[in-house]
N, C-alpha and C. Protein backbone atom coordinates (compact mmCIF):
# COMPACT_ATOMS: atom_id res chain seq x y z
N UNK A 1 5.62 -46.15 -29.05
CA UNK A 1 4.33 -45.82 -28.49
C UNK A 1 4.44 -45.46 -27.00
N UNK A 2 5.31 -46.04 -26.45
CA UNK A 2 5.58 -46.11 -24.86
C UNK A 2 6.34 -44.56 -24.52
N UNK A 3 7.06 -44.43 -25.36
CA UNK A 3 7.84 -42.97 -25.05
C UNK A 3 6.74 -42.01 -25.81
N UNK A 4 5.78 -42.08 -26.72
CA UNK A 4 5.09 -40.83 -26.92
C UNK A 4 4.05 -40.95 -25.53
N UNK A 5 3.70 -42.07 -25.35
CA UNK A 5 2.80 -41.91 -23.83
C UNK A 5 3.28 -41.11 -22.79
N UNK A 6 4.73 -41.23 -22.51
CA UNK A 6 5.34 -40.70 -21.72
C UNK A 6 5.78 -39.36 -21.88
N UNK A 7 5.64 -38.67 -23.09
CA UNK A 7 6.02 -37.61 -23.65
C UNK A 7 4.56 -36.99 -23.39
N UNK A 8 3.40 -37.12 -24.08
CA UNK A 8 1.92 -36.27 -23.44
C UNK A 8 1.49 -36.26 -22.00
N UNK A 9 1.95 -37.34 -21.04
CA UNK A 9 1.65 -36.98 -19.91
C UNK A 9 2.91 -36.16 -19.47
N UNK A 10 4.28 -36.30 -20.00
CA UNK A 10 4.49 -35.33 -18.96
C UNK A 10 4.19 -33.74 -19.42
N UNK A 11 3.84 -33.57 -20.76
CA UNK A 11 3.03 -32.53 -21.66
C UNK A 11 1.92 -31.82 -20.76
N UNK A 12 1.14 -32.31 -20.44
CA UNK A 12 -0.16 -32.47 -19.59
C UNK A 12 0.14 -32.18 -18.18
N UNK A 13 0.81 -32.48 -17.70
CA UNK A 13 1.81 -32.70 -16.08
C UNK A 13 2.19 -31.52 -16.19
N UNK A 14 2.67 -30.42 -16.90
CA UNK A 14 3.43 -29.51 -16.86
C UNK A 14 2.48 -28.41 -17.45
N UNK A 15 1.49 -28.78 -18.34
CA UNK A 15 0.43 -27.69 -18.37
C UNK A 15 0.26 -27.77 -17.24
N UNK A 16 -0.63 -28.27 -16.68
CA UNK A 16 -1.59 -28.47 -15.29
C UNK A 16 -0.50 -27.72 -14.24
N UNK A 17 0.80 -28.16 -14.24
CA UNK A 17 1.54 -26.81 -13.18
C UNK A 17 1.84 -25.88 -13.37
N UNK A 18 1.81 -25.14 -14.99
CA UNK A 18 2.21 -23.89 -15.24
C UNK A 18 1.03 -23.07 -14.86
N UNK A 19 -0.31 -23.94 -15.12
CA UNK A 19 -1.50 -23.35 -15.24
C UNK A 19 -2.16 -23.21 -13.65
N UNK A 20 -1.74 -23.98 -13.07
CA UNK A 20 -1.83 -23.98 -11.65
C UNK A 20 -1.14 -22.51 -10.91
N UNK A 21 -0.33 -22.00 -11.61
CA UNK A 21 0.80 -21.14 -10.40
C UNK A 21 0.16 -20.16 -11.20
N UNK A 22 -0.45 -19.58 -12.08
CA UNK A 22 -0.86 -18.30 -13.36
C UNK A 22 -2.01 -18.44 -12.34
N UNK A 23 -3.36 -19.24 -12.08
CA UNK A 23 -4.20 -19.31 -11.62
C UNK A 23 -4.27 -19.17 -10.12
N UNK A 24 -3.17 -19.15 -9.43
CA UNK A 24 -3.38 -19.77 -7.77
C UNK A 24 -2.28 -19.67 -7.65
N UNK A 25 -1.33 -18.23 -7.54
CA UNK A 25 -0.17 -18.02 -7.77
C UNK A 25 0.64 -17.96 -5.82
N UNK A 26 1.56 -18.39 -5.80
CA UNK A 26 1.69 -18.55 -3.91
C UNK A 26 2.81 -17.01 -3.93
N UNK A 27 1.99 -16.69 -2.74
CA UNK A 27 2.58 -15.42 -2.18
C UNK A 27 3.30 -15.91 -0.97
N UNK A 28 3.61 -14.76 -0.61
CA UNK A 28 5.17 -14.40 0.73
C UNK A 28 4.45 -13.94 1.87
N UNK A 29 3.34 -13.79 1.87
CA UNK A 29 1.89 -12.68 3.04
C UNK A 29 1.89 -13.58 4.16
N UNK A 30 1.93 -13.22 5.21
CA UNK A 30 1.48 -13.68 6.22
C UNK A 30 0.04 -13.48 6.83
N UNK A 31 -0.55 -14.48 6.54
CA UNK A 31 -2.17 -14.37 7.06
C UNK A 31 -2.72 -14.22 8.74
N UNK A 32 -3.08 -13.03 8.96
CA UNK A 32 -3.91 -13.07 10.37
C UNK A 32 -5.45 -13.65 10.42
N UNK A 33 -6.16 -13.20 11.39
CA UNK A 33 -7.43 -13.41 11.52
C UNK A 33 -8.23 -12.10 11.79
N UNK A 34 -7.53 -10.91 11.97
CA UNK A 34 -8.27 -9.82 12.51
C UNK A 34 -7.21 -8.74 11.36
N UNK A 35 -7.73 -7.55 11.08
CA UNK A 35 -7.20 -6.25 10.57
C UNK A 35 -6.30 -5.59 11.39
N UNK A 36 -6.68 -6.05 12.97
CA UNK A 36 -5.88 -5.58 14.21
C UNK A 36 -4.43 -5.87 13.60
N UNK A 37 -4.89 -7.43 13.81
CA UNK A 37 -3.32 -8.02 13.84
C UNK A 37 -2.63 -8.09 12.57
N UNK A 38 -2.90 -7.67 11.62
CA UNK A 38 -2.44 -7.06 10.09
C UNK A 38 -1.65 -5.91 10.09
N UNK A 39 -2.24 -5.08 11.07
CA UNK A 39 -1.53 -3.64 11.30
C UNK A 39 -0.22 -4.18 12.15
N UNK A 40 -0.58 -4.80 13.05
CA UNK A 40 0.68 -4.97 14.27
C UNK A 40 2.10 -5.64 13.38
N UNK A 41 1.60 -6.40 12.10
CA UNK A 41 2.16 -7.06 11.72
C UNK A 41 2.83 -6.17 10.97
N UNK A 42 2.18 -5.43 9.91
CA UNK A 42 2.68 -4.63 9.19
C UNK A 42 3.82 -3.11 9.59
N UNK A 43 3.32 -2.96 10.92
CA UNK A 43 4.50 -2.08 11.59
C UNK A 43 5.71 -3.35 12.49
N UNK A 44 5.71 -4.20 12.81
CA UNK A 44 6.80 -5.34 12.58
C UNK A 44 7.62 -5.26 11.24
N UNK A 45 6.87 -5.25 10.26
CA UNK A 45 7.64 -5.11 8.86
C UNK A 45 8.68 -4.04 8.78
N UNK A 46 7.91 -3.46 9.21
CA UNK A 46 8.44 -1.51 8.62
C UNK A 46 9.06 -1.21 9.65
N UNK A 47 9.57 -1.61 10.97
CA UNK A 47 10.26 -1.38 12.34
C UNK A 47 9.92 -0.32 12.67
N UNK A 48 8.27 0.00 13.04
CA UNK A 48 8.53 1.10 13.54
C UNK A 48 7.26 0.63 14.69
N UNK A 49 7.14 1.65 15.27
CA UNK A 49 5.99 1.54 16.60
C UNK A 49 4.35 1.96 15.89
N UNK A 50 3.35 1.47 16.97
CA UNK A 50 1.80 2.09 16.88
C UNK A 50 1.71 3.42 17.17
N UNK A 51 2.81 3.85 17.66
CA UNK A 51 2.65 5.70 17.95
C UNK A 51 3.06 6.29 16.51
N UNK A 52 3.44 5.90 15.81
CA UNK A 52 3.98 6.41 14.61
C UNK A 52 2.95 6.13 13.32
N UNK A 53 1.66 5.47 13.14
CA UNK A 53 0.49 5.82 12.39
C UNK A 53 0.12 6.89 13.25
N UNK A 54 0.09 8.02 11.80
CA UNK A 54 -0.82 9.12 12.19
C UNK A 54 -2.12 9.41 11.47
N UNK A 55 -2.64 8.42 10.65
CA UNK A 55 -3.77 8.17 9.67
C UNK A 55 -3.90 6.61 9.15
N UNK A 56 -5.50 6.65 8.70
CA UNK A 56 -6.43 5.73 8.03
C UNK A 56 -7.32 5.81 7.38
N UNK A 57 -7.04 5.55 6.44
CA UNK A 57 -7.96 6.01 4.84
C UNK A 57 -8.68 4.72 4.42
N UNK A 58 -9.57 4.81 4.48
CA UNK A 58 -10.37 3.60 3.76
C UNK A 58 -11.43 4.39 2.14
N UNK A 59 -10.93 3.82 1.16
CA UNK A 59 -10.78 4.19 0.04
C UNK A 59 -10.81 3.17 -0.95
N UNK A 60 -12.60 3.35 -1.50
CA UNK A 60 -12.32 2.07 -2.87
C UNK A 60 -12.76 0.53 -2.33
N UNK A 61 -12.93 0.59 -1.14
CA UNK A 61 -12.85 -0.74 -0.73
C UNK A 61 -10.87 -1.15 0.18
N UNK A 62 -10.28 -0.34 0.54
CA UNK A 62 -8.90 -0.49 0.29
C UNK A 62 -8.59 -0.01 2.16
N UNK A 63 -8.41 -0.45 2.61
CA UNK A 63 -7.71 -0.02 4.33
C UNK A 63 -6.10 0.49 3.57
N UNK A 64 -5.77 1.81 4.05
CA UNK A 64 -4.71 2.31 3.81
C UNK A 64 -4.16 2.37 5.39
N UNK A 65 -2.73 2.55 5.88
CA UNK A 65 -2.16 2.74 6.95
C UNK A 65 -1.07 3.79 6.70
N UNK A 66 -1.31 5.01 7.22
CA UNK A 66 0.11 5.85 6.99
C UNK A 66 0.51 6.30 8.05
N UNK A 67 1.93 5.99 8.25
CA UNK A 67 2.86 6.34 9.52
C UNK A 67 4.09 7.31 8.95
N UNK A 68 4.93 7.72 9.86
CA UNK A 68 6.02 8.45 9.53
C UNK A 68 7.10 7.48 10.72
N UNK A 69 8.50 8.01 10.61
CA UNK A 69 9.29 7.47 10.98
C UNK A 69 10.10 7.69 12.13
N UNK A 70 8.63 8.40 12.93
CA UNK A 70 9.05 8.64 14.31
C UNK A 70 9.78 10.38 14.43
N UNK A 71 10.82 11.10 13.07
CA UNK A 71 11.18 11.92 12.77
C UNK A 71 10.52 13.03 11.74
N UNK A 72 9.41 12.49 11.68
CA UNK A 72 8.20 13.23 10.82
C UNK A 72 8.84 13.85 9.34
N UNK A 73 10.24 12.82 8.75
CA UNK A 73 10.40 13.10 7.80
C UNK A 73 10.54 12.46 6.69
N UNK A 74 10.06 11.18 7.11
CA UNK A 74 9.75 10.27 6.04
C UNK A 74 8.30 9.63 6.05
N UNK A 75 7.31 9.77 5.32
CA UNK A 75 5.96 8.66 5.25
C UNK A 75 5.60 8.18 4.59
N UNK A 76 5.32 7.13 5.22
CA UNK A 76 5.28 5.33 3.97
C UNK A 76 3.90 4.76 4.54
N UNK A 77 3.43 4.21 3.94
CA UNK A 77 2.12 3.48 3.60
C UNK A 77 2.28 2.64 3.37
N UNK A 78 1.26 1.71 4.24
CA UNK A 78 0.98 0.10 3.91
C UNK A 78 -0.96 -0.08 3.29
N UNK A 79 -1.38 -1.23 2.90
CA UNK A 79 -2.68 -1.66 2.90
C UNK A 79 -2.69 -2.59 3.44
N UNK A 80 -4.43 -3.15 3.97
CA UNK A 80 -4.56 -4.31 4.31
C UNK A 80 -5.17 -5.24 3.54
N UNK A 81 -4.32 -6.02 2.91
CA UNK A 81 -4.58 -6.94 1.98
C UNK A 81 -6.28 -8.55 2.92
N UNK A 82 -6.89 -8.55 2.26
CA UNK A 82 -7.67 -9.69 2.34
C UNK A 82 -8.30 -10.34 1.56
N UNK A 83 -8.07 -11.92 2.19
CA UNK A 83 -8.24 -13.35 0.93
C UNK A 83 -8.76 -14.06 2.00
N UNK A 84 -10.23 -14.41 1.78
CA UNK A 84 -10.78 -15.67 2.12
C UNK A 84 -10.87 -15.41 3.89
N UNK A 85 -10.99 -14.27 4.14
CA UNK A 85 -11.44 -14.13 6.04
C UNK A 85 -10.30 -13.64 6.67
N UNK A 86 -9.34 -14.24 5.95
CA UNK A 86 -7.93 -13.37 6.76
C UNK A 86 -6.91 -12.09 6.04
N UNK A 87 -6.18 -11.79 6.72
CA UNK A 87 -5.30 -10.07 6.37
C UNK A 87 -4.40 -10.47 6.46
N UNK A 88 -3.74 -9.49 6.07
CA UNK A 88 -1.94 -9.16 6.01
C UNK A 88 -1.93 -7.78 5.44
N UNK A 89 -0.66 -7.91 6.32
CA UNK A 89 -0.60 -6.11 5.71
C UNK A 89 -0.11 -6.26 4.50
N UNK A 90 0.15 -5.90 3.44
CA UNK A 90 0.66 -5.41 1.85
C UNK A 90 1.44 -4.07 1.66
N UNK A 91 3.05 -4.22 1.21
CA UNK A 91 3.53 -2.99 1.30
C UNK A 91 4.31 -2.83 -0.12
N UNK A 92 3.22 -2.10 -0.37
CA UNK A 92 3.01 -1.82 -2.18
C UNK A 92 3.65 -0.62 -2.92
N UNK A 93 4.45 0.03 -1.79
CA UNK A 93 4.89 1.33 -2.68
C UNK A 93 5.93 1.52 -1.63
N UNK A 94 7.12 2.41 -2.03
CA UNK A 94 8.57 2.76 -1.60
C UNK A 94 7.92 4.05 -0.58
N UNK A 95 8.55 4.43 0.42
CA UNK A 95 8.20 5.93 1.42
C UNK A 95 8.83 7.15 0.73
N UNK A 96 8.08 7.74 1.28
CA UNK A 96 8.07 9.24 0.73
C UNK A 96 9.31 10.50 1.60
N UNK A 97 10.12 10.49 1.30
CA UNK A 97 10.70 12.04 1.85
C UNK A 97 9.89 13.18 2.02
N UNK A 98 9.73 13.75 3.23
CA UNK A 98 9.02 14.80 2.95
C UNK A 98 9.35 16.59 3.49
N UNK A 99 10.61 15.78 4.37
CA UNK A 99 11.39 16.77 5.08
C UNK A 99 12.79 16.42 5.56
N UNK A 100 13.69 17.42 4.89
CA UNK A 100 15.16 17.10 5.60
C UNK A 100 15.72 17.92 6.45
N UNK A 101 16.81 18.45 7.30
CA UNK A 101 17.52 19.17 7.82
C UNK A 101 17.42 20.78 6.94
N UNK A 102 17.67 20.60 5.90
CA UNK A 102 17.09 22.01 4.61
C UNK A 102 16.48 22.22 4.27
N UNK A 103 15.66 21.26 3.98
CA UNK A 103 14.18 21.31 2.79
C UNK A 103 12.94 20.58 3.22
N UNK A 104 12.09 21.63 3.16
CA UNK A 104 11.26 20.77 3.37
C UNK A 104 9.81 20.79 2.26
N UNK A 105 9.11 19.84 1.53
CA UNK A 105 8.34 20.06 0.60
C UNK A 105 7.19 20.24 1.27
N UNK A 106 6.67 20.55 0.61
CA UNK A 106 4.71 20.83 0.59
C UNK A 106 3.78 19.99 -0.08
N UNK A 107 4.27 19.05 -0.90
CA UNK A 107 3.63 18.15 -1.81
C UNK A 107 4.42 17.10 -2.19
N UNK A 108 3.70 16.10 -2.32
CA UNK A 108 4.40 14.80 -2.63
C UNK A 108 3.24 13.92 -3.55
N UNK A 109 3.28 13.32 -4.60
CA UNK A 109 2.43 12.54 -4.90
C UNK A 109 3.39 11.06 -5.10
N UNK A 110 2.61 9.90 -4.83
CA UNK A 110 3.41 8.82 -5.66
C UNK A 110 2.16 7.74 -6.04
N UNK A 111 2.68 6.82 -6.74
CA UNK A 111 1.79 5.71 -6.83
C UNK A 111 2.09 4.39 -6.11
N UNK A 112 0.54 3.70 -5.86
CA UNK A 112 0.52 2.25 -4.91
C UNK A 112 -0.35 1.85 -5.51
N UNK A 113 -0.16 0.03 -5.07
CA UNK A 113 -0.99 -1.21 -6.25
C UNK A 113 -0.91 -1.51 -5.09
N UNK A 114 -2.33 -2.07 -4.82
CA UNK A 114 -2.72 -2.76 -3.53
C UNK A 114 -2.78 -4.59 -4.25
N UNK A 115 -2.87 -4.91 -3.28
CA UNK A 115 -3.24 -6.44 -3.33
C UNK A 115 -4.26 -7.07 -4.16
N UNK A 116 -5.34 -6.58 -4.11
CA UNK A 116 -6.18 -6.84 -4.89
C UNK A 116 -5.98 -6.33 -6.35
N UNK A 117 -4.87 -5.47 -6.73
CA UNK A 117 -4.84 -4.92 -8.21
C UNK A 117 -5.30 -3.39 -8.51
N UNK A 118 -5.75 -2.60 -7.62
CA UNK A 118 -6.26 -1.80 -7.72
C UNK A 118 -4.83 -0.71 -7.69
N UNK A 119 -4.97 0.12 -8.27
CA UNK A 119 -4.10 1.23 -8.48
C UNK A 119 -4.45 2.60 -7.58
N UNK A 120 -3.72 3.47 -6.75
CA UNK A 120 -4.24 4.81 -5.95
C UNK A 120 -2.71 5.71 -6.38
N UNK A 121 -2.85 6.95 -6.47
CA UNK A 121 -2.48 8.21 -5.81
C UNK A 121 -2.03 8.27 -4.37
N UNK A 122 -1.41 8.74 -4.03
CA UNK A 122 -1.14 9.05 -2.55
C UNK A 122 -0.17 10.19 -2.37
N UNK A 123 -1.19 11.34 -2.32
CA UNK A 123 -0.28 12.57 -1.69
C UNK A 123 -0.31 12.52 -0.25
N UNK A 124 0.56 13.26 0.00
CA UNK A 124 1.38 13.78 1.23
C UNK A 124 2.61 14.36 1.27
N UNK A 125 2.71 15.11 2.48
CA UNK A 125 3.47 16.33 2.40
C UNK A 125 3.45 17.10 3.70
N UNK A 126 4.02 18.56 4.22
CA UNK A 126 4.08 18.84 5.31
C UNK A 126 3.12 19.88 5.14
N UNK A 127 2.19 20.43 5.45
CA UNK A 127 0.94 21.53 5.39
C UNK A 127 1.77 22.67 5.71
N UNK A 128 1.53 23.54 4.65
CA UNK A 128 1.70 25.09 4.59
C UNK A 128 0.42 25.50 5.01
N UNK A 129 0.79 26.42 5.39
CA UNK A 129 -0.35 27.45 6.53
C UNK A 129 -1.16 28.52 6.04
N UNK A 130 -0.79 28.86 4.92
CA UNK A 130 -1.53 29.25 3.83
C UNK A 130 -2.19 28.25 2.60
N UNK A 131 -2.12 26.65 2.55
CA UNK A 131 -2.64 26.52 1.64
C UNK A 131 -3.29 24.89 2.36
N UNK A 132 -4.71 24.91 2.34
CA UNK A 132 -5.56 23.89 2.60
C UNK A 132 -6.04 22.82 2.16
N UNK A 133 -5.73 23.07 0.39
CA UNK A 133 -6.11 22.34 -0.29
C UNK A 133 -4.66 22.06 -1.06
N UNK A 134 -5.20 20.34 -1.62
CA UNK A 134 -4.31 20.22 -2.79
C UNK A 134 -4.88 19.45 -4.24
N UNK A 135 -4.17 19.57 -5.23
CA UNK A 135 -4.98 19.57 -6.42
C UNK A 135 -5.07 18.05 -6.82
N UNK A 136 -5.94 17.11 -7.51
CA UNK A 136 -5.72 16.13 -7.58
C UNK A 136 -5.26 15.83 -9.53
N UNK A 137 -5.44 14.81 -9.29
CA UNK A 137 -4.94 14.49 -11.17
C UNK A 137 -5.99 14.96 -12.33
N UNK A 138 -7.46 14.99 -11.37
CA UNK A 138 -8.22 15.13 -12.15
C UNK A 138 -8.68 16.59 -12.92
N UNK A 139 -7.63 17.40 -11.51
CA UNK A 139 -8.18 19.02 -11.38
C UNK A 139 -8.45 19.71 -10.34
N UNK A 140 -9.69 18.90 -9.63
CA UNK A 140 -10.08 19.13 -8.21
C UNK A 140 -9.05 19.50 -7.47
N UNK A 141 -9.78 20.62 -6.66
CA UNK A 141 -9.24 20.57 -5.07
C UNK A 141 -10.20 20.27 -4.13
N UNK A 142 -9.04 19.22 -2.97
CA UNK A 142 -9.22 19.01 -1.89
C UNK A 142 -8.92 19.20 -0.86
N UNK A 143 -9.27 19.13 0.40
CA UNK A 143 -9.10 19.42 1.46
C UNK A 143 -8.63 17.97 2.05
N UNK A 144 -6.89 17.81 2.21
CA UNK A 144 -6.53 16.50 2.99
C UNK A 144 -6.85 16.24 4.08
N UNK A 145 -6.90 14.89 4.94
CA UNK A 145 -6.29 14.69 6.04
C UNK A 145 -5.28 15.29 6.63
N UNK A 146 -5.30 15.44 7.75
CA UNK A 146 -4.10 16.55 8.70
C UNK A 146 -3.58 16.18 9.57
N UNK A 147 -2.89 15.44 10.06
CA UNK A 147 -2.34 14.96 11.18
C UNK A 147 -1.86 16.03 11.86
N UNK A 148 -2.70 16.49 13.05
CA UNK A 148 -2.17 17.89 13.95
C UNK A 148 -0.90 18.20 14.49
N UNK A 149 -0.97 16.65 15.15
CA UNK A 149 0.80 16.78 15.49
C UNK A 149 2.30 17.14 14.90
N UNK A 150 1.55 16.74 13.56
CA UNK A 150 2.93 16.99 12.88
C UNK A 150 2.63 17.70 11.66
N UNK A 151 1.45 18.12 11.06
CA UNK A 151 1.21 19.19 10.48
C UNK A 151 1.20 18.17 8.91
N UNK A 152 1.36 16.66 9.08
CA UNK A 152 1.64 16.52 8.27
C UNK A 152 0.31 16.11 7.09
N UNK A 153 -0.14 16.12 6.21
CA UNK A 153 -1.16 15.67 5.03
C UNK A 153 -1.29 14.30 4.37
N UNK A 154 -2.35 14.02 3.87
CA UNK A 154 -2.02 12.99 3.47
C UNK A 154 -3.90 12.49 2.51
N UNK A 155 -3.86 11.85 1.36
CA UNK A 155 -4.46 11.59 0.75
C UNK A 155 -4.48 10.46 0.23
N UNK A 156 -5.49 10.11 -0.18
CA UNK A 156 -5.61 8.75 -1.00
C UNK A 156 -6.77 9.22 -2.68
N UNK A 157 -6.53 8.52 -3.53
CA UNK A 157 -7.49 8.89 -4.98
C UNK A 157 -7.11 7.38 -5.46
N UNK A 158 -8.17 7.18 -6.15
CA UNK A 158 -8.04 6.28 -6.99
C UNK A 158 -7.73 6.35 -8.40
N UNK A 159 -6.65 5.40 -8.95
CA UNK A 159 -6.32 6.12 -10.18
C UNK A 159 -7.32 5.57 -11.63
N UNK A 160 -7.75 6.73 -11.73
CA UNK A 160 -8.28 6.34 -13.63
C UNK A 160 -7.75 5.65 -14.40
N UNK A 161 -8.49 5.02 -15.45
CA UNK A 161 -7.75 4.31 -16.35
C UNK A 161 -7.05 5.04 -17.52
């Protein structure tokens, strides 16, 4: 009787922690108090400087951050993740190539899962001078964001189910 007692609580003991971490699962995020300091944090992550965001997309409910790598040939995107009053930045998707020494593209699409679960699109690319718009998944054309300095584009969509 003494060892089945001991056998359902620790039964019980071990639901209650599997069910605990599925429910209230602990992350790696570092929590600020401001969106400011989410960004500062999030280019700490990514080693690069505040001169190197050249856009901000707010989309869906979703703060997007897109910088390049100082060489305007790579751009990567962060979000700002928030839980309960405070941020962190969230860096939810791999950077984009968008120009090398030879090549350089005109379009880029990839996908990002923000923090909250939400799924986006994210084109970008280097703007051709003949073409203003770019097409989205759905069909549409749009007219991106432009970062002047560097000619470079950049979008956000939310993805359908």
């Amino acid at each position: 009787m003494k060892l089945k007692s001991i056998f359902l609580f620790s039964l019980v003991a071990l639901t209650i922690g599997i069910g605990g971490y599925i429910l209230w699962p602990k992350d790696d995020l570092t929590w600020v108090n401001t969106k400011e300091k989410a960004i500062e944090l999030g280019l700490k992550k990514e080693g690069i400087k505040k001169e190197n965001i050249f856009g901000t997309v707010e989309e869906s409910g979703e703060d997007f951050i897109f910088f390049s790598n100082g060489g305007e040939s790579v751009v990567g995107v962060f979000t700002i993740a928030e839980r309960k009053g405070k941020y962190s930045p969230y860096i939810g998707s791999p950077k984009s190539v968008i120009k090398t020494a030879n090549y350089q593209t005109s379009k880029t699409r990839w996908d990002i899962k923000t923090y909250s679960g939400k799924k986006f699109y994210i084109y970008s690319g280097v703007l051709d001078d003949n073409d203003l718009t770019i097409e989205l998944s759905d069909g549409h054309e749009v007219t991106p964001y432009i970062d002047v300095n560097s000619n470079i584009y950049y979008f956000v969509e939310l993805k359908g189910n």
